[in-house]
C-alpha atoms as a PDB file:
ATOM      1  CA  UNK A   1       0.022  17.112  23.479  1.00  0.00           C
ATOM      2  CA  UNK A   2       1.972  19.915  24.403  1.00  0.00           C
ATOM      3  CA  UNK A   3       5.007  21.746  22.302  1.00  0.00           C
ATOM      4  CA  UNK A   4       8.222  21.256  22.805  1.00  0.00           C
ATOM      5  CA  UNK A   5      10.058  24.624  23.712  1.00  0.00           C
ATOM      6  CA  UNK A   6       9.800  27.477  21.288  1.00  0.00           C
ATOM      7  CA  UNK A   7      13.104  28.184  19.672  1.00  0.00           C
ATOM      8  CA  UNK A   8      14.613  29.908  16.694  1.00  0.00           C
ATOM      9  CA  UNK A   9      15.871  27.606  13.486  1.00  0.00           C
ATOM     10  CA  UNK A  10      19.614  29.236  14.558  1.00  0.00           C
ATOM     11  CA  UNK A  11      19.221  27.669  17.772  1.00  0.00           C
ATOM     12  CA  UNK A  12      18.122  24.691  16.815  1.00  0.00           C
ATOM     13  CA  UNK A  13      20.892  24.660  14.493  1.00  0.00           C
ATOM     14  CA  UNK A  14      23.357  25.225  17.189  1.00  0.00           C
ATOM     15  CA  UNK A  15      21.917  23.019  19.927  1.00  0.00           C
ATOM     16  CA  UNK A  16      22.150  20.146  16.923  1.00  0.00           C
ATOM     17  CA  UNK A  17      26.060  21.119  16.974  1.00  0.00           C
ATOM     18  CA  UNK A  18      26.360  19.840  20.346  1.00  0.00           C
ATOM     19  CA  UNK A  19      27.800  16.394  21.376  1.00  0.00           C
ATOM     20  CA  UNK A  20      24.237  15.935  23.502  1.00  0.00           C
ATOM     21  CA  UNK A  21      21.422  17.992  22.159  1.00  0.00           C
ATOM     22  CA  UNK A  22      19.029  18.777  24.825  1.00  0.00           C
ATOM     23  CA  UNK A  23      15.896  19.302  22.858  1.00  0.00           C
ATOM     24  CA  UNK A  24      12.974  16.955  23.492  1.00  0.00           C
ATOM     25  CA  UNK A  25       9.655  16.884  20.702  1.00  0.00           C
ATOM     26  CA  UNK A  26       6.592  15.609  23.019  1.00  0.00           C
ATOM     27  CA  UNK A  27       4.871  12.950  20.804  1.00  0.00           C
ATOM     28  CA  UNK A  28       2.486   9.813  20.680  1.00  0.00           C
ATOM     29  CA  UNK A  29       3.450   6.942  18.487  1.00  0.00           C
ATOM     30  CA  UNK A  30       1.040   4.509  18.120  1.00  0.00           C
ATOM     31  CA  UNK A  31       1.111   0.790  16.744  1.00  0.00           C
ATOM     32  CA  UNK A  32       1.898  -0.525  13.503  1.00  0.00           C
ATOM     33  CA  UNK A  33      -1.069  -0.792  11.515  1.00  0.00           C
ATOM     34  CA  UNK A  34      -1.754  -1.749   7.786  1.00  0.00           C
ATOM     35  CA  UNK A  35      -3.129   0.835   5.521  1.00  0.00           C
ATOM     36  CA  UNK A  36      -2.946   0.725   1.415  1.00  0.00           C
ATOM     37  CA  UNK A  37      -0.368   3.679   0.232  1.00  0.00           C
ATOM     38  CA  UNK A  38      -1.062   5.954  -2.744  1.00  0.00           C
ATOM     39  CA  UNK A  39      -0.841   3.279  -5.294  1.00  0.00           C
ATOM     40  CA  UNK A  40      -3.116   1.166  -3.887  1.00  0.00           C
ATOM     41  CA  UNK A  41      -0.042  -1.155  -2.037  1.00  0.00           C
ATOM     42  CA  UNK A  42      -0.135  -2.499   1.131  1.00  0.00           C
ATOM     43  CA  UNK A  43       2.130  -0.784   3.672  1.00  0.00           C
ATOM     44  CA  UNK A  44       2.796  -0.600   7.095  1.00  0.00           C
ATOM     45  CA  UNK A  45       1.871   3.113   8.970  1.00  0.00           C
ATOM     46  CA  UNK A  46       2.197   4.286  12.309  1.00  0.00           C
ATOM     47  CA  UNK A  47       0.084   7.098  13.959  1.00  0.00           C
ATOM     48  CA  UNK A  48       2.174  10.391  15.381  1.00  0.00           C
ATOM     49  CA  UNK A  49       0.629  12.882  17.816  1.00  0.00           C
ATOM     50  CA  UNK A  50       2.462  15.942  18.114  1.00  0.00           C
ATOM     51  CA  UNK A  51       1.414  19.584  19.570  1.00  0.00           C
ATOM     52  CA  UNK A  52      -0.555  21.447  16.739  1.00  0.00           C
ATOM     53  CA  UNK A  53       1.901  24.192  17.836  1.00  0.00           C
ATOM     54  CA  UNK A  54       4.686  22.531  16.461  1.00  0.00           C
ATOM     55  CA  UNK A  55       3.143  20.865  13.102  1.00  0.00           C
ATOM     56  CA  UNK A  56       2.679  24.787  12.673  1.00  0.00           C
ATOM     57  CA  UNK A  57       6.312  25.192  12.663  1.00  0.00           C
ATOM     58  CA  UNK A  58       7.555  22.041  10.796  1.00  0.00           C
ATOM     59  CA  UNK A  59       5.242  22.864   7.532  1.00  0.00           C
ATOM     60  CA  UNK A  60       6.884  25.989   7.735  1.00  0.00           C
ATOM     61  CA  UNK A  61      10.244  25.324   8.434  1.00  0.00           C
ATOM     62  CA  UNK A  62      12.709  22.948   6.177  1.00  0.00           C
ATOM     63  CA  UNK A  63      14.968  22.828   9.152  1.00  0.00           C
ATOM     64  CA  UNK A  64      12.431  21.743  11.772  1.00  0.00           C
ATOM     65  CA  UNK A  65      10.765  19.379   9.431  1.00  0.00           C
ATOM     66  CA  UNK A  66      13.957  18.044   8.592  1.00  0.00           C
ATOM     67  CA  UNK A  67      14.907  17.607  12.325  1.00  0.00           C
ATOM     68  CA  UNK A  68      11.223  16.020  13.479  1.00  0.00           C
ATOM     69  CA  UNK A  69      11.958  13.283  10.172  1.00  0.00           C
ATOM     70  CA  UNK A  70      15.035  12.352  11.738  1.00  0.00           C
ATOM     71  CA  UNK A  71      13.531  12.078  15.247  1.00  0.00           C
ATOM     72  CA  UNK A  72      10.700  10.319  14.509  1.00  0.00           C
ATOM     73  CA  UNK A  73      12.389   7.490  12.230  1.00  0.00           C
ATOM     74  CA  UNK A  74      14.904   7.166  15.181  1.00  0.00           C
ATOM     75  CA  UNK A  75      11.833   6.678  17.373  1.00  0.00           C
ATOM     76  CA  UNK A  76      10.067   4.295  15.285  1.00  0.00           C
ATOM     77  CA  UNK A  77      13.273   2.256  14.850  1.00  0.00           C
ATOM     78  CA  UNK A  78      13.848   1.920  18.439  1.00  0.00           C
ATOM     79  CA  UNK A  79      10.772   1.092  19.586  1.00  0.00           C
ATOM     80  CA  UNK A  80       9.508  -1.247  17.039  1.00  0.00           C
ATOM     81  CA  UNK A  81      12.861  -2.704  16.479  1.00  0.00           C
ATOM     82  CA  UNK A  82      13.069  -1.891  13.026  1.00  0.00           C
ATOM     83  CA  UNK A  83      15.402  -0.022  10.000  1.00  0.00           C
ATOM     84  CA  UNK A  84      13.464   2.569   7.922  1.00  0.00           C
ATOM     85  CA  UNK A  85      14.758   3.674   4.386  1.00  0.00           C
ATOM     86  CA  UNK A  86      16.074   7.151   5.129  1.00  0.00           C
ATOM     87  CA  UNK A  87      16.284   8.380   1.655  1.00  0.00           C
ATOM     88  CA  UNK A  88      12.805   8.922   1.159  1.00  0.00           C
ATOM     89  CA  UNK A  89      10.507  10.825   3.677  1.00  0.00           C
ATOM     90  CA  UNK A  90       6.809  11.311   2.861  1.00  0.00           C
ATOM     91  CA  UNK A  91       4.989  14.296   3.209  1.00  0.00           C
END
């Protein structure tokens, strides 16, 4: 999978300011699936593929891990069709 381009949190920050951001994550998401979450509950999950690159910086960064949530749920909703609870994102 390869990384998106290599940029700074400040401009990442600023390209978020503009009306059209022009910053593209490359990434694979894969089918729903059913798994069993922590408790033991039945849940729907979805596979993500992203550039190890990039994981690199969103475990490090608050901003970028922020940013990817945001971009994948927006993903997952319009592919799939579906609303996610945004309140809550899962580590």
């Amino acid at each position: 999978m390869p990384s998106p381009k290599d940029i700074t949190e400040e401009e990442l920050v600023q390209l978020l300011d503009d009306e059209v951001p022009d910053y593209r994550i490359p990434m694979s998401i894969g089918e729903p699936h059913a798994e069993l979450d922590k408790s033991g509950k039945g849940c729907t999950a979805y596979d993500v593929m992203i550039s190890d690159e990039f994981m690199a910086k969103i475990i490090k960064s608050n901003i970028f891990h922020g940013f990817f949530m945001s971009v994948l749920y927006e993903g997952l909703e319009n592919k799939f069709g579906i609303m996610l609870e945004r309140s809550k994102w899962f580590e």
